[in-house]
C-alpha atoms as a PDB file:
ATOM      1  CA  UNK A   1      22.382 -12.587 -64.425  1.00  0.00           C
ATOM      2  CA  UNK A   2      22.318 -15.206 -66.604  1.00  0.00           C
ATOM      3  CA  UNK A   3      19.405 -15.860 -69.413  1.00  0.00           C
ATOM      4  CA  UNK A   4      18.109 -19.516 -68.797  1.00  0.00           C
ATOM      5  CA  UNK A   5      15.922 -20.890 -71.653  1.00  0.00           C
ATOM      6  CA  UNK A   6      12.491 -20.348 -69.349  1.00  0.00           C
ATOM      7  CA  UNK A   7      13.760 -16.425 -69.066  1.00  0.00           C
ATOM      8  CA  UNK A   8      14.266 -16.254 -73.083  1.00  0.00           C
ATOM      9  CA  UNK A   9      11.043 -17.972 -73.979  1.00  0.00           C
ATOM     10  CA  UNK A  10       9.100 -15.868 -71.142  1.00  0.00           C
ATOM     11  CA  UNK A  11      10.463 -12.388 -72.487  1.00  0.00           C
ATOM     12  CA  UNK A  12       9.576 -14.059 -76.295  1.00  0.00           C
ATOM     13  CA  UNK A  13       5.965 -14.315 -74.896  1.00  0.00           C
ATOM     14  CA  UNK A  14       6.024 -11.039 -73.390  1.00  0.00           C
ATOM     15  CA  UNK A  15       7.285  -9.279 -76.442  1.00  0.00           C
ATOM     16  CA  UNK A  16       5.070 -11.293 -78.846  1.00  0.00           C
ATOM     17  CA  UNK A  17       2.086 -10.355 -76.455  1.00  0.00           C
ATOM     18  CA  UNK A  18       3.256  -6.667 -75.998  1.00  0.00           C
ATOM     19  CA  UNK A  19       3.505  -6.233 -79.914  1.00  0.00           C
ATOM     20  CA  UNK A  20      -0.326  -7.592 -80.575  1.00  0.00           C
ATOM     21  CA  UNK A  21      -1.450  -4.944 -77.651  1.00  0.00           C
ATOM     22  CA  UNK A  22       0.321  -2.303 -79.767  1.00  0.00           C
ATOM     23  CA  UNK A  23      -1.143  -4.121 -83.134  1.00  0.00           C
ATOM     24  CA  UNK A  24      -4.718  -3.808 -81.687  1.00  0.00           C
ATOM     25  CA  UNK A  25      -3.934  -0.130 -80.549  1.00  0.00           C
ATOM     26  CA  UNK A  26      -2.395   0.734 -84.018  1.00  0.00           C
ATOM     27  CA  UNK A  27      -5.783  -0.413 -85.494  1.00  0.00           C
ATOM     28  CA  UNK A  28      -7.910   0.528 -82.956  1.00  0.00           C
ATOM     29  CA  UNK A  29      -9.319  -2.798 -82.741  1.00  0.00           C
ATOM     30  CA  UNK A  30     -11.024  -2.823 -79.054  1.00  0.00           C
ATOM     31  CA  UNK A  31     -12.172  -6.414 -79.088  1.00  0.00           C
ATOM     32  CA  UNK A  32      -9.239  -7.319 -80.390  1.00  0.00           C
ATOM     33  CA  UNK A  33      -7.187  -5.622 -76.868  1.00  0.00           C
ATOM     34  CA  UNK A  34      -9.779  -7.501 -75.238  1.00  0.00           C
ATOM     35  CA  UNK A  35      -8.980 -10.860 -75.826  1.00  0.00           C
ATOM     36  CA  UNK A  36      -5.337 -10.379 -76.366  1.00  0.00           C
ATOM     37  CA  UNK A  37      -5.806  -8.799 -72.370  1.00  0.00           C
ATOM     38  CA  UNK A  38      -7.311 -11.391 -71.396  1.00  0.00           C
ATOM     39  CA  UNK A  39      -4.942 -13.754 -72.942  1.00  0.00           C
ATOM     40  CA  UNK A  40      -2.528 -11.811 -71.076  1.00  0.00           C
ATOM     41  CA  UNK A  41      -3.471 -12.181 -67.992  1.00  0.00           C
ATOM     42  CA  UNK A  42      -4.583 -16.055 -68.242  1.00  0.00           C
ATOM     43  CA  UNK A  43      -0.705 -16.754 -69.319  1.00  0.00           C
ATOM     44  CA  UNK A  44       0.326 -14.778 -66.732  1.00  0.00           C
ATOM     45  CA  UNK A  45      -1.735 -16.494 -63.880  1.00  0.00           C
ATOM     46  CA  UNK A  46      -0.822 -20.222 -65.251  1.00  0.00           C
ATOM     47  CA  UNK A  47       2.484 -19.105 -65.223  1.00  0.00           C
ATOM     48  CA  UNK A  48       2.352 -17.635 -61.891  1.00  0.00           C
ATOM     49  CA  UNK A  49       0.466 -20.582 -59.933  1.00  0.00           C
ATOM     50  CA  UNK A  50       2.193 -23.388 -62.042  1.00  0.00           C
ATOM     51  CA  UNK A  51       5.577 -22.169 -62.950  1.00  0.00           C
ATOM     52  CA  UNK A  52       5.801 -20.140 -59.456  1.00  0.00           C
ATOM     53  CA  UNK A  53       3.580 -21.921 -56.839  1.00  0.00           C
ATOM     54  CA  UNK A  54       1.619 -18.477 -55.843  1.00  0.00           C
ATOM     55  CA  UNK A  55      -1.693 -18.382 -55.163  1.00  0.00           C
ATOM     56  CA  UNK A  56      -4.013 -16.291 -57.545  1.00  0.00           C
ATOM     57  CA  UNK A  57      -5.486 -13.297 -54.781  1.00  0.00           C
ATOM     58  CA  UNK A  58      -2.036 -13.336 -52.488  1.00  0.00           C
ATOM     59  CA  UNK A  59      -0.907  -9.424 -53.146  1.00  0.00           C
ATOM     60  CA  UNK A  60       2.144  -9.957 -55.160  1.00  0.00           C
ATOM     61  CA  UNK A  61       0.178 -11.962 -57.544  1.00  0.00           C
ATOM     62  CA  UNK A  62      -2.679  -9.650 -57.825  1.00  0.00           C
ATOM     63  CA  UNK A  63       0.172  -6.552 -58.105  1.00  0.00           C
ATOM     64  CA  UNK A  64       1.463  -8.511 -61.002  1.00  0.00           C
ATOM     65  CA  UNK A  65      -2.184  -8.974 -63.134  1.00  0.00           C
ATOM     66  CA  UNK A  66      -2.420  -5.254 -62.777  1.00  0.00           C
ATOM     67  CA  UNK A  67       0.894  -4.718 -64.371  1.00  0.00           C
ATOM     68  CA  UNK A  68       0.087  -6.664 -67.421  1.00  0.00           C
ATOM     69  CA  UNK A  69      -3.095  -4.550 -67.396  1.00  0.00           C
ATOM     70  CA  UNK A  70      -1.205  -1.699 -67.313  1.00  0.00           C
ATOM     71  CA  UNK A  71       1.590  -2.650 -70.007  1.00  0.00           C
ATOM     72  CA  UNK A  72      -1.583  -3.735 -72.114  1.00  0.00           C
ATOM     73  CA  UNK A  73      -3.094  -0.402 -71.933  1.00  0.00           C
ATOM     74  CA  UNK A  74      -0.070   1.609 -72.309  1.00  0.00           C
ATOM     75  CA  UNK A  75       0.611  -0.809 -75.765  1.00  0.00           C
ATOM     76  CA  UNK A  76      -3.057  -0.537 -76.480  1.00  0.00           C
ATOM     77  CA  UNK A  77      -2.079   3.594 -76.498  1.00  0.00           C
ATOM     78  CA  UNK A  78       0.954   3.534 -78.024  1.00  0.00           C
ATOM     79  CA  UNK A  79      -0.446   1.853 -80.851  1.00  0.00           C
ATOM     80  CA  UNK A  80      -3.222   3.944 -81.018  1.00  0.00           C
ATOM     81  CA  UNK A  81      -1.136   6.912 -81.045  1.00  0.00           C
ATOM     82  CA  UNK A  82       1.200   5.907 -83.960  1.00  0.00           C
ATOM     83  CA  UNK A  83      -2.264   4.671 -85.685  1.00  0.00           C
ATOM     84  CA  UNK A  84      -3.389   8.275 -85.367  1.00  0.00           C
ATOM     85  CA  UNK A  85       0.154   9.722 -86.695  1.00  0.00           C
ATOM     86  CA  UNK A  86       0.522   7.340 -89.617  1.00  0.00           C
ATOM     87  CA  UNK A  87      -3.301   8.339 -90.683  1.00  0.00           C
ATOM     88  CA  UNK A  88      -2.603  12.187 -90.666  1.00  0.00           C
ATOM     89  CA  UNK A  89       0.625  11.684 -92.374  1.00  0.00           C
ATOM     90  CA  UNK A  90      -1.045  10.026 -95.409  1.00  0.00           C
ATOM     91  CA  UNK A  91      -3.504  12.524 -95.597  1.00  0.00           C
ATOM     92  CA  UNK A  92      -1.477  15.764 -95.247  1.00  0.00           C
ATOM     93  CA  UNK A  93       0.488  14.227 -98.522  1.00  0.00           C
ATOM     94  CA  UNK A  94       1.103  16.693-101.096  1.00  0.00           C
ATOM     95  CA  UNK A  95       0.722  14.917-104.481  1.00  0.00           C
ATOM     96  CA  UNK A  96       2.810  15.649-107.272  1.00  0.00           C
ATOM     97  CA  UNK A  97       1.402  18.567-110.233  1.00  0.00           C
ATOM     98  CA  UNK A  98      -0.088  16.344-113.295  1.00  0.00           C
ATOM     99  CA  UNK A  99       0.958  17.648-116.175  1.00  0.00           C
END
């Protein structure tokens, strides 16, 4: 398998898309998941009816929105999670003695 320029700049997109789901998560910013979801899934249809020649309800196209739902939520989780972690971290800090 070779990586054509349309693979590398679709995987770009992907991984640019999949790191603002975890942003959003990691700030818990819900609107924010929102629109980057429904960014998501609007690049993702384009791509799929222009770049691909599906139509928008046939079933491998619909299986497809829900997995970028579902890599959005698990992001949207991850990024919570580590949110979470980083938070107690800083507060469990011991400070230093003042003299």
């Amino acid at each position: 398998m070779t990586l054509t320029p349309t693979l590398v700049a679709l995987l770009a997109v992907f991984a640019l898309w999949l790191i603002a789901c975890i942003w959003a998560g990691f700030r818990a910013r819900v609107l924010w998941f929102v629109i980057v979801l429904v960014i998501g899934l609007s690049l993702n249809a384009l791509w799929m009816v222009f770049g691909l020649n599906a139509r928008v309800f046939e079933p491998h196209a619909l299986l497809a929105q829900l997995s970028v739902v579902l890599y959005a939520v698990g992001g949207f989780g991850l990024g919570w999670l580590l949110g979470r972690l980083v938070t107690r971290w800083r507060e469990s800090r011991v400070d230093p003695p003042r003299s």
